[in-house]
PDB file of N, CA and C in Angstrom:
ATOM      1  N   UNK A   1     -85.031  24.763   1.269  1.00  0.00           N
ATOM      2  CA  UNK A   1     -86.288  24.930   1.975  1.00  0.00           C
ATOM      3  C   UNK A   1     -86.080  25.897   3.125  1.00  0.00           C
ATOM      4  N   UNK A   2     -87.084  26.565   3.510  1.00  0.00           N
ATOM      5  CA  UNK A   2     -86.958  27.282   4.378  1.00  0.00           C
ATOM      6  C   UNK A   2     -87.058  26.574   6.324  1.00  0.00           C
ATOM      7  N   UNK A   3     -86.931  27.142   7.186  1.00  0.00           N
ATOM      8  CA  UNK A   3     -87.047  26.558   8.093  1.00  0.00           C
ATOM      9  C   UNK A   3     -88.085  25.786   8.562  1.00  0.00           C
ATOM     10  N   UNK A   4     -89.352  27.004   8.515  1.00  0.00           N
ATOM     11  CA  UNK A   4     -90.616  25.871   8.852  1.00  0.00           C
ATOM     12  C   UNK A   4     -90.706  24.696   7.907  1.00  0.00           C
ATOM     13  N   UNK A   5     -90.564  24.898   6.414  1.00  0.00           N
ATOM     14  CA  UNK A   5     -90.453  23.331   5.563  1.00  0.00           C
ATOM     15  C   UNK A   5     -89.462  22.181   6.295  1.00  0.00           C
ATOM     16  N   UNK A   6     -88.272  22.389   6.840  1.00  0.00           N
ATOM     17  CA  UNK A   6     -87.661  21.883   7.094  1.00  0.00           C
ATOM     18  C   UNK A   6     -88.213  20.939   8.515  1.00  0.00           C
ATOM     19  N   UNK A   7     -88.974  21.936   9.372  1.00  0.00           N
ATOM     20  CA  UNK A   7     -89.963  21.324  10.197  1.00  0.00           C
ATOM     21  C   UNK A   7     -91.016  20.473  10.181  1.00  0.00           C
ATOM     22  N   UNK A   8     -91.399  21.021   8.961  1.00  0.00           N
ATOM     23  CA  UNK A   8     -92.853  19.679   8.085  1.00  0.00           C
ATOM     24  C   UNK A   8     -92.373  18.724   7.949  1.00  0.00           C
ATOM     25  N   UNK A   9     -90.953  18.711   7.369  1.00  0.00           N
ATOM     26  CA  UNK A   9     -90.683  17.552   6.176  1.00  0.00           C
ATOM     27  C   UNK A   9     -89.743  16.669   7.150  1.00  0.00           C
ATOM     28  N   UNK A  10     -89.160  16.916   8.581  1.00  0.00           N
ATOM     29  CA  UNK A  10     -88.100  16.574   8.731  1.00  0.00           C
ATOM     30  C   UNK A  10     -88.371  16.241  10.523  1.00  0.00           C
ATOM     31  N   UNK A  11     -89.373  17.263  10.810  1.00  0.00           N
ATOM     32  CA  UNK A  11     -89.624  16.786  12.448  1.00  0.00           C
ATOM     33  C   UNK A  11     -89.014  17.524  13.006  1.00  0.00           C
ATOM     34  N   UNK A  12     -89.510  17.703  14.597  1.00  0.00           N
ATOM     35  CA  UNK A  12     -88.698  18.249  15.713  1.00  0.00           C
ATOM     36  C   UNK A  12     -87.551  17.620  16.312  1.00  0.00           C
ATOM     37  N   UNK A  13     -87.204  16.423  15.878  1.00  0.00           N
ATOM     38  CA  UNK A  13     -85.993  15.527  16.248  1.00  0.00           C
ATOM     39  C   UNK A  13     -84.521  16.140  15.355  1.00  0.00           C
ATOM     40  N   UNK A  14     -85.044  16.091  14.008  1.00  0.00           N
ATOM     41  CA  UNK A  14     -84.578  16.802  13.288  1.00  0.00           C
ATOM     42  C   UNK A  14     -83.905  18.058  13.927  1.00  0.00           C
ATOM     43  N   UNK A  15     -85.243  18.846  14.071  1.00  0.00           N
ATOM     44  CA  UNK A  15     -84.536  20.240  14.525  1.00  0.00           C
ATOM     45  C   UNK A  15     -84.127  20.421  15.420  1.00  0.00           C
ATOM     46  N   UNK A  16     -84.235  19.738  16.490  1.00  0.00           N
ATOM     47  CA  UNK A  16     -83.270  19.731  17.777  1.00  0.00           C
ATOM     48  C   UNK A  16     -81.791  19.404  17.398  1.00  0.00           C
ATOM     49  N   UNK A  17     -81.363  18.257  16.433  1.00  0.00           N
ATOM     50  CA  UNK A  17     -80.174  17.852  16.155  1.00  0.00           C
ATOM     51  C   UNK A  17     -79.450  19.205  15.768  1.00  0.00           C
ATOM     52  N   UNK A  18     -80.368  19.699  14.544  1.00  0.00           N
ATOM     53  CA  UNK A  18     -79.683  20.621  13.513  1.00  0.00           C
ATOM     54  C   UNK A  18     -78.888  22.094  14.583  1.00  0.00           C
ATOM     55  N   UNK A  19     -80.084  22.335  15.548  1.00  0.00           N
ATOM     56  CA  UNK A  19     -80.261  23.310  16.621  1.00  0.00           C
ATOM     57  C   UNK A  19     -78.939  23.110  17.406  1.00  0.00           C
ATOM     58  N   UNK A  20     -78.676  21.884  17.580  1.00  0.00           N
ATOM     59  CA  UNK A  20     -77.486  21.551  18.506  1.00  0.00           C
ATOM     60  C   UNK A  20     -76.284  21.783  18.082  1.00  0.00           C
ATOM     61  N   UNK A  21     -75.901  21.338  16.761  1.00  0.00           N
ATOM     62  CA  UNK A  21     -75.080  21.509  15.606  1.00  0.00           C
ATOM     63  C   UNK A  21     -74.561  23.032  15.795  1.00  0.00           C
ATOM     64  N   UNK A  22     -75.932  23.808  15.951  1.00  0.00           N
ATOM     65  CA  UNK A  22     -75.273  25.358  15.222  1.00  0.00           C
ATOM     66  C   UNK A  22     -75.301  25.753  16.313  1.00  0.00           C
ATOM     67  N   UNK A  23     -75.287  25.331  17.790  1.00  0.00           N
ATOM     68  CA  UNK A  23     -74.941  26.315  18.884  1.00  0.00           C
ATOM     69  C   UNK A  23     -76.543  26.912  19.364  1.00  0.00           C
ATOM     70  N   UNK A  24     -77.418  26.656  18.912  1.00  0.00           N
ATOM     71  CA  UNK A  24     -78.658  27.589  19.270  1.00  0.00           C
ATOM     72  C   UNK A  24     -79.616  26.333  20.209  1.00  0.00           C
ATOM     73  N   UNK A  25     -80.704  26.600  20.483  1.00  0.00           N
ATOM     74  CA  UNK A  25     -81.735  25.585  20.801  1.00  0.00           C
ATOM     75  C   UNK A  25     -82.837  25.312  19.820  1.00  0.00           C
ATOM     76  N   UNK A  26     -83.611  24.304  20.286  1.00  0.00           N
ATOM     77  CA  UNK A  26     -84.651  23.690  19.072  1.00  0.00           C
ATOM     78  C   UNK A  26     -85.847  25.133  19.240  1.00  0.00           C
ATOM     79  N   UNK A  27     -85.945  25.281  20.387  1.00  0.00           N
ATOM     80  CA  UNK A  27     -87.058  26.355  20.444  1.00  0.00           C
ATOM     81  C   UNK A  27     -86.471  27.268  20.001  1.00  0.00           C
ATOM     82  N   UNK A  28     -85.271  28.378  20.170  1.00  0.00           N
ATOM     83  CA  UNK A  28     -85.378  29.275  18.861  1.00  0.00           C
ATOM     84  C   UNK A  28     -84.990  29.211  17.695  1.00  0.00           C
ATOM     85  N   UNK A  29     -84.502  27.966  17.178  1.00  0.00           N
ATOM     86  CA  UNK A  29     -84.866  27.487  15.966  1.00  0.00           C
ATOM     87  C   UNK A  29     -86.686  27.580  15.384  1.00  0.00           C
ATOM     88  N   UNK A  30     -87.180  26.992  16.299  1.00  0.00           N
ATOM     89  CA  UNK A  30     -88.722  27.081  15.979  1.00  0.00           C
ATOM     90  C   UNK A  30     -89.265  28.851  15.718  1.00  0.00           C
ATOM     91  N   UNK A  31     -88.558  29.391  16.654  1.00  0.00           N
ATOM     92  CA  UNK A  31     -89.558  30.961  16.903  1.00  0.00           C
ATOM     93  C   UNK A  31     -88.657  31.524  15.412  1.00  0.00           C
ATOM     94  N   UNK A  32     -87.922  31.193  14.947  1.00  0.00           N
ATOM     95  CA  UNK A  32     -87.024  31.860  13.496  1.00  0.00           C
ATOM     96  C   UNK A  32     -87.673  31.209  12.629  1.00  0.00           C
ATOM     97  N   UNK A  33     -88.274  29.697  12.327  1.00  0.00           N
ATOM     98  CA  UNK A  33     -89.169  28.992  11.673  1.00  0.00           C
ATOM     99  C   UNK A  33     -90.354  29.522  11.577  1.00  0.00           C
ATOM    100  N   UNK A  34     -90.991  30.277  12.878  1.00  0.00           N
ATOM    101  CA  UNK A  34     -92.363  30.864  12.576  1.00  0.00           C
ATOM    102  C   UNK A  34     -91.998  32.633  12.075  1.00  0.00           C
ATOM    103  N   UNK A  35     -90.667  32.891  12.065  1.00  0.00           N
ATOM    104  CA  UNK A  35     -91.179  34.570  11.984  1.00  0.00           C
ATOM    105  C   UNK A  35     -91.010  35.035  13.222  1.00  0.00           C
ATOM    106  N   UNK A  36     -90.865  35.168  13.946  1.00  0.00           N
ATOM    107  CA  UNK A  36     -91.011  35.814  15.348  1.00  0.00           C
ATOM    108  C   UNK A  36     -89.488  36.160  16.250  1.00  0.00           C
ATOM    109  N   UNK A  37     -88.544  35.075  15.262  1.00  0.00           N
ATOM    110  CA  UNK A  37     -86.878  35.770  15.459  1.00  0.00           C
ATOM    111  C   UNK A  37     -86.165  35.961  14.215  1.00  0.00           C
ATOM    112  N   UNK A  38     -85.423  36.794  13.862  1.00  0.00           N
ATOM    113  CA  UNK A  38     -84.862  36.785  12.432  1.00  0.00           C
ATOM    114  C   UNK A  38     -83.253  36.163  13.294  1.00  0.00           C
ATOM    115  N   UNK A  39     -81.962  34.896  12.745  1.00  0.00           N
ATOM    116  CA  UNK A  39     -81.500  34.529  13.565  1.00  0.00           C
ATOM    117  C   UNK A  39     -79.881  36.092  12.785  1.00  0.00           C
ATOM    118  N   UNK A  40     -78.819  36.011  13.333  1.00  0.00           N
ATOM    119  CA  UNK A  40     -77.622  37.022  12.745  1.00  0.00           C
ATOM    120  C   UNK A  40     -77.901  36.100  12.046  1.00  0.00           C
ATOM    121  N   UNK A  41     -76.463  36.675  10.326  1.00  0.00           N
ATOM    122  CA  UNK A  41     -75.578  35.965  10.141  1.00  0.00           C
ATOM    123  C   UNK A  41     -75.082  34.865  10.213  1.00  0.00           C
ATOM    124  N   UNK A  42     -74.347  35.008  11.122  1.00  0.00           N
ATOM    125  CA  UNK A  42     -73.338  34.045  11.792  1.00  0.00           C
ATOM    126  C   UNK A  42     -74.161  32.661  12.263  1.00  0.00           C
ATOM    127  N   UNK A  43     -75.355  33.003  13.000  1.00  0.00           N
ATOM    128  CA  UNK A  43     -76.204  32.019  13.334  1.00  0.00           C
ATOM    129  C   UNK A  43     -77.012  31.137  12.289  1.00  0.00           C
ATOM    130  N   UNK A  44     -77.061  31.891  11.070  1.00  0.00           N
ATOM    131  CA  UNK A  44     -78.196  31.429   9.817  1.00  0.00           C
ATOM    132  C   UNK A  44     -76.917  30.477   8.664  1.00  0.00           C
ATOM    133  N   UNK A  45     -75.747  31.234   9.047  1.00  0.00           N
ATOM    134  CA  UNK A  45     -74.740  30.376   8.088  1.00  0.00           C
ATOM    135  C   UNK A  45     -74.597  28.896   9.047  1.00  0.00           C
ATOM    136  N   UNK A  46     -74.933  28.954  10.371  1.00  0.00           N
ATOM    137  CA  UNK A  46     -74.035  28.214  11.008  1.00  0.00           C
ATOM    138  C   UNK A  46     -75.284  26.857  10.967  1.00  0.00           C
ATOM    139  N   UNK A  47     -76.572  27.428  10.857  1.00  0.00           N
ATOM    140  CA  UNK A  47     -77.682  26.497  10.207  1.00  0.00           C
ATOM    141  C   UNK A  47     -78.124  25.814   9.274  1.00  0.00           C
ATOM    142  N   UNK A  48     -77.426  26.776   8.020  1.00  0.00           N
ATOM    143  CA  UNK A  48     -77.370  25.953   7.215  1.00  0.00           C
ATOM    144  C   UNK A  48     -76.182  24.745   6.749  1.00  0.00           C
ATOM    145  N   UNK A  49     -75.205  24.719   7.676  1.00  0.00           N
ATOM    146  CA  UNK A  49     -74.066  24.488   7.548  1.00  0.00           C
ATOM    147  C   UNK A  49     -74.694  22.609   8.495  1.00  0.00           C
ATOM    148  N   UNK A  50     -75.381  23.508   9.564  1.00  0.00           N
ATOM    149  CA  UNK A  50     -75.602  21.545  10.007  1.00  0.00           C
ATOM    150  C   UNK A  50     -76.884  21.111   9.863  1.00  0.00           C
ATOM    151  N   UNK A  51     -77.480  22.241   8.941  1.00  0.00           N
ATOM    152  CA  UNK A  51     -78.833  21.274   8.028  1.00  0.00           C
ATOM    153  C   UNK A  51     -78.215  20.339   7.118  1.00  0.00           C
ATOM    154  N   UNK A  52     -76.950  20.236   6.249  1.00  0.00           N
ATOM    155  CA  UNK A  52     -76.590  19.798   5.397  1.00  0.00           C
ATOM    156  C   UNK A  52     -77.036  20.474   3.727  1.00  0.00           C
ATOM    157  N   UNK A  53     -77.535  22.302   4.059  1.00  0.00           N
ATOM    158  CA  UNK A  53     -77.991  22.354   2.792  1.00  0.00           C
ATOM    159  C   UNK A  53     -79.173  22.447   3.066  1.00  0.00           C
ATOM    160  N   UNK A  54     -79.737  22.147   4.059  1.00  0.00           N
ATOM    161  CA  UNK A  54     -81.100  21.371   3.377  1.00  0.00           C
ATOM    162  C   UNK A  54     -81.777  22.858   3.780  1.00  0.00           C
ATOM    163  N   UNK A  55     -81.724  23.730   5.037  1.00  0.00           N
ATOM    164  CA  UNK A  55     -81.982  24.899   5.555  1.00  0.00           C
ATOM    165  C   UNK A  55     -81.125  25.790   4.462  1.00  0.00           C
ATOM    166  N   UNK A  56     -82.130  27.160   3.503  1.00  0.00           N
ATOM    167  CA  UNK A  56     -81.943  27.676   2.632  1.00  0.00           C
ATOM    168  C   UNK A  56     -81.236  29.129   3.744  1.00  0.00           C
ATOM    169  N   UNK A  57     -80.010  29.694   3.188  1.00  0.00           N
ATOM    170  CA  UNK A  57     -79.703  31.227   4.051  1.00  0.00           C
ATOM    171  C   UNK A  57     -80.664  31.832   3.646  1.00  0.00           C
ATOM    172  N   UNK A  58     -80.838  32.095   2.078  1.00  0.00           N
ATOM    173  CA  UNK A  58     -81.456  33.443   2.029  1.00  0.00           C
ATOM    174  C   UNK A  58     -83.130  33.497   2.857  1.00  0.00           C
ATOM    175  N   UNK A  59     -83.458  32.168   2.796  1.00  0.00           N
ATOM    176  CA  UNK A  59     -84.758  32.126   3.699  1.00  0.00           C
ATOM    177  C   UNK A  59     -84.986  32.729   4.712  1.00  0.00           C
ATOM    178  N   UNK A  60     -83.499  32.046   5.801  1.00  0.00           N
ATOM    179  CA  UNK A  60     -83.704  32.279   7.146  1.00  0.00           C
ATOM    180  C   UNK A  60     -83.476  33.860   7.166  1.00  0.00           C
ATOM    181  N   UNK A  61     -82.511  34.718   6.149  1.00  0.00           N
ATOM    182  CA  UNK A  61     -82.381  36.226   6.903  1.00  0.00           C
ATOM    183  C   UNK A  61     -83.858  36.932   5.907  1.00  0.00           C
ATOM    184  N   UNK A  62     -84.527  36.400   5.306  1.00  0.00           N
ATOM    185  CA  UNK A  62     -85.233  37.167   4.541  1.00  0.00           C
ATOM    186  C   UNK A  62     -87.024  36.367   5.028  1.00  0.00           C
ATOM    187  N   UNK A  63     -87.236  35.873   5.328  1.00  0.00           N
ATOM    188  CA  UNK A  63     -88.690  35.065   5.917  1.00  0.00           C
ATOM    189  C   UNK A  63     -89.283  36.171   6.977  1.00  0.00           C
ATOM    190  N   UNK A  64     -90.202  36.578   6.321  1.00  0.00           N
ATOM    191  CA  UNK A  64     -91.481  37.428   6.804  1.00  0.00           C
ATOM    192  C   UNK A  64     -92.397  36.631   7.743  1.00  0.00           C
ATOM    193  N   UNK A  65     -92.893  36.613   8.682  1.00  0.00           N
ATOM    194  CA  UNK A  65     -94.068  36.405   9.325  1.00  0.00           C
ATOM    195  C   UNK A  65     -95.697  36.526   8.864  1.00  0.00           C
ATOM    196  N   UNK A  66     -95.970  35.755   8.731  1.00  0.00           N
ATOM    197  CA  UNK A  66     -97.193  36.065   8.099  1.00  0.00           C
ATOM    198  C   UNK A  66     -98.299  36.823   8.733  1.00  0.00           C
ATOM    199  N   UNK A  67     -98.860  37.710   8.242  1.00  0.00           N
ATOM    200  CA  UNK A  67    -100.251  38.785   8.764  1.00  0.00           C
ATOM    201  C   UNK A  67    -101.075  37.931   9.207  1.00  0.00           C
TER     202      UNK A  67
END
């Protein structure tokens, strides 16, 4: 799933944990969830690594913002 799914399905508790995990915060976790940050590399492996999976890579470096 991509990030914002991961937000629907899973909560902001959720993403604060996951956020903490990979070194970043829940809020720019959120602004990469809406489109508005694309995160490196290093940061998108390190997300999916303490989503458990559940946060897709190719999502986070490839997720467009919607018009």
């Amino acid at each position: 799933m991509n990030a914002k799914e991961f937000y629907s399905a899973k909560g902001k508790k959720a993403a604060e944990l996951v956020a903490k995990r990979a070194g970043t915060t829940e809020r720019y976790l959120y602004q990469i969830s809406l489109g508005h940050r694309r995160p490196s590399l290093d940061l998108a492996k390190r997300l999916v690594e303490a989503s458990n999976g559940e946060i897709d890579l190719v999502s986070l470096l490839t997720y467009e913002r919607a018009a």
